[in-house]
Protein backbone atom coordinates (compact mmCIF):
# COMPACT_ATOMS: atom_id res chain seq x y z
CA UNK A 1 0.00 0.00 0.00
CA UNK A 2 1.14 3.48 -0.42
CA UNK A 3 1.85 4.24 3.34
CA UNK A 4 4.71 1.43 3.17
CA UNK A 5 6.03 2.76 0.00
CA UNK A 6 6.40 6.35 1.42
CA UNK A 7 7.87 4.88 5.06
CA UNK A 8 10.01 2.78 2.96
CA UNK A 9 11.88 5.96 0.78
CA UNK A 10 11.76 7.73 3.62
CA UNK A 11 13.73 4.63 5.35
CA UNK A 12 15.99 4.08 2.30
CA UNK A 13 16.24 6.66 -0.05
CA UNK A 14 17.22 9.12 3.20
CA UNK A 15 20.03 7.26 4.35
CA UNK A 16 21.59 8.69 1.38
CA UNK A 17 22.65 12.64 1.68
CA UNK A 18 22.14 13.78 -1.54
CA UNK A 19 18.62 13.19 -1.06
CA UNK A 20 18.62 15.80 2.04
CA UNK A 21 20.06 18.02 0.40
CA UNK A 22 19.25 21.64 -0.38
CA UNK A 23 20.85 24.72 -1.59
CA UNK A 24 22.55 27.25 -0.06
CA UNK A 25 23.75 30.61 -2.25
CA UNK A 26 26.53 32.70 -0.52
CA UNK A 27 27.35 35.45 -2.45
CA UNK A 28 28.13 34.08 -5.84
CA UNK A 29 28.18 30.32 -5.21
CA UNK A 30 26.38 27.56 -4.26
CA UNK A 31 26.41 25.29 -1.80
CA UNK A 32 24.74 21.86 -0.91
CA UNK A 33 23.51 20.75 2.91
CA UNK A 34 22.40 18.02 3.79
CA UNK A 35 19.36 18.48 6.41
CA UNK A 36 18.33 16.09 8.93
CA UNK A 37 15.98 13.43 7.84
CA UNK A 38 13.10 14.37 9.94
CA UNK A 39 13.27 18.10 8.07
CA UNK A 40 12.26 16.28 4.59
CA UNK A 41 8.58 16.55 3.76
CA UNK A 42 7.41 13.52 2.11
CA UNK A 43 3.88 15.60 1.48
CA UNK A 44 6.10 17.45 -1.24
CA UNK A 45 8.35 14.42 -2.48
CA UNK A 46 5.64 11.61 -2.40
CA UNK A 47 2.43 11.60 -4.57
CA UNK A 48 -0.91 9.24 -4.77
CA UNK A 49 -2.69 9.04 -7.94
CA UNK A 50 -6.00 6.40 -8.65
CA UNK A 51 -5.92 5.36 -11.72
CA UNK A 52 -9.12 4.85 -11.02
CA UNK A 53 -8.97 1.43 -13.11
CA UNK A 54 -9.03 3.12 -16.16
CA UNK A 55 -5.28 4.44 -16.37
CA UNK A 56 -3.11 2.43 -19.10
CA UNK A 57 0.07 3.27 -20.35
CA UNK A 58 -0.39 6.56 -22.67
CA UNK A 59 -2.00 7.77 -19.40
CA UNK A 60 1.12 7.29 -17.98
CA UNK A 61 3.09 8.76 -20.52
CA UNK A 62 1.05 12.05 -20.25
CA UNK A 63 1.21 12.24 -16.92
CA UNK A 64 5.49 11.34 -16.91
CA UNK A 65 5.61 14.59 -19.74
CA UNK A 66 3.24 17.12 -17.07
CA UNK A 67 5.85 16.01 -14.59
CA UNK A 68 8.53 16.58 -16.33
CA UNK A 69 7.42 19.85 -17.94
CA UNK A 70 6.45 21.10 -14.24
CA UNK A 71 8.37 24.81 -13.17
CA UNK A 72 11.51 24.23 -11.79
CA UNK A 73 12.69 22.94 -8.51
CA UNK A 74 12.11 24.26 -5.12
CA UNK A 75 15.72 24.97 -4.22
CA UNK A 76 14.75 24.98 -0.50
CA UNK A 77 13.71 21.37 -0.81
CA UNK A 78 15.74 17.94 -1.87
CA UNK A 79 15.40 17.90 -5.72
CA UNK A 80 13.46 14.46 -6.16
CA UNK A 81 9.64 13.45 -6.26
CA UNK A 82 7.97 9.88 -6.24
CA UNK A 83 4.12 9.32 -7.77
CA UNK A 84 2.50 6.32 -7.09
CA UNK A 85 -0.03 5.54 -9.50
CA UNK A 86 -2.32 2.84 -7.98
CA UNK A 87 -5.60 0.90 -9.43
CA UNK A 88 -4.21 1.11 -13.29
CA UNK A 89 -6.31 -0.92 -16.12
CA UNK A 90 -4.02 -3.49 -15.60
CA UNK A 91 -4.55 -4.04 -12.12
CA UNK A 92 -1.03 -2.90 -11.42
CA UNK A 93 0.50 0.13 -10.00
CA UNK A 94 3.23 2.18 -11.80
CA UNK A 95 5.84 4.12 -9.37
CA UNK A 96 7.33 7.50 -11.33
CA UNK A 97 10.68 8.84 -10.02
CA UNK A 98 11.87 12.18 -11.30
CA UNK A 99 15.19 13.09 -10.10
CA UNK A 100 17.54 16.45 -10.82
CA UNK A 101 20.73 15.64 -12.33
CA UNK A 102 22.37 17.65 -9.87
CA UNK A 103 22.19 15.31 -7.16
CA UNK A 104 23.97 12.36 -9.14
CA UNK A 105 24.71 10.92 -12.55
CA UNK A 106 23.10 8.19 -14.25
CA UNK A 107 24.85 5.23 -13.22
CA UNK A 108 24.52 6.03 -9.59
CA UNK A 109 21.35 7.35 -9.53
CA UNK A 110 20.36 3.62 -11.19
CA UNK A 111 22.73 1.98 -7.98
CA UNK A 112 20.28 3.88 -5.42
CA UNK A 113 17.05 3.45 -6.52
CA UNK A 114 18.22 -0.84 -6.89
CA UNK A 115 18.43 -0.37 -3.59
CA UNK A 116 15.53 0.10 -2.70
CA UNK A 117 13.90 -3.30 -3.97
């Protein structure tokens, strides 16, 4: 159910720092810090959809593009957001991850989230 999916990134996906962390300008430059785990608010980086057993995948695909076209990030948050889409067609449910390149590449942005399983 969603609740365990949101207590389990908050369990996982938080033991890693560059999901804390935030940006900090100083004059001309930019900084990253890490904030305490209990300072992240899953309301902002975790998101329930019901497919309301009608979703299938071009559903999905519009929804992935208005996520990706969204304004930019929130610099005083952690630059990552989770959607849960739940009661698909299907049956299934689809979990969306959209993550800023700033906080890793590739490769070990792929390492984390295999993790997680």
């Amino acid at each position: 159910d969603s609740d365990r999916i949101r207590d389990a990134l908050k369990d996982r996906i938080l033991k890693h720092p560059r999901f804390r962390a935030v940006f900090r300008k100083e004059g001309n430059c930019v900084f990253w810090d890490s904030i305490p785990k209990d300072m992240v608010d899953m309301s902002y980086h975790f998101e329930v959809m019901d497919g309301k057993g009608t979703f299938d995948e071009e559903h999905v695909k519009s929804i992935t593009s208005t996520l990706n076209s969204e304004e930019e990030w929130d610099a005083t948050k952690p630059l990552w957001k989770v959607t849960l889409i739940n009661n698909m067609k299907n049956g299934r449910s689809v979990l969306l991850c959209k993550l800023d390149h700033a906080i890793g590449d590739g490769v070990t942005m792929t390492s984390v989230l295999l993790s997680l399983a």
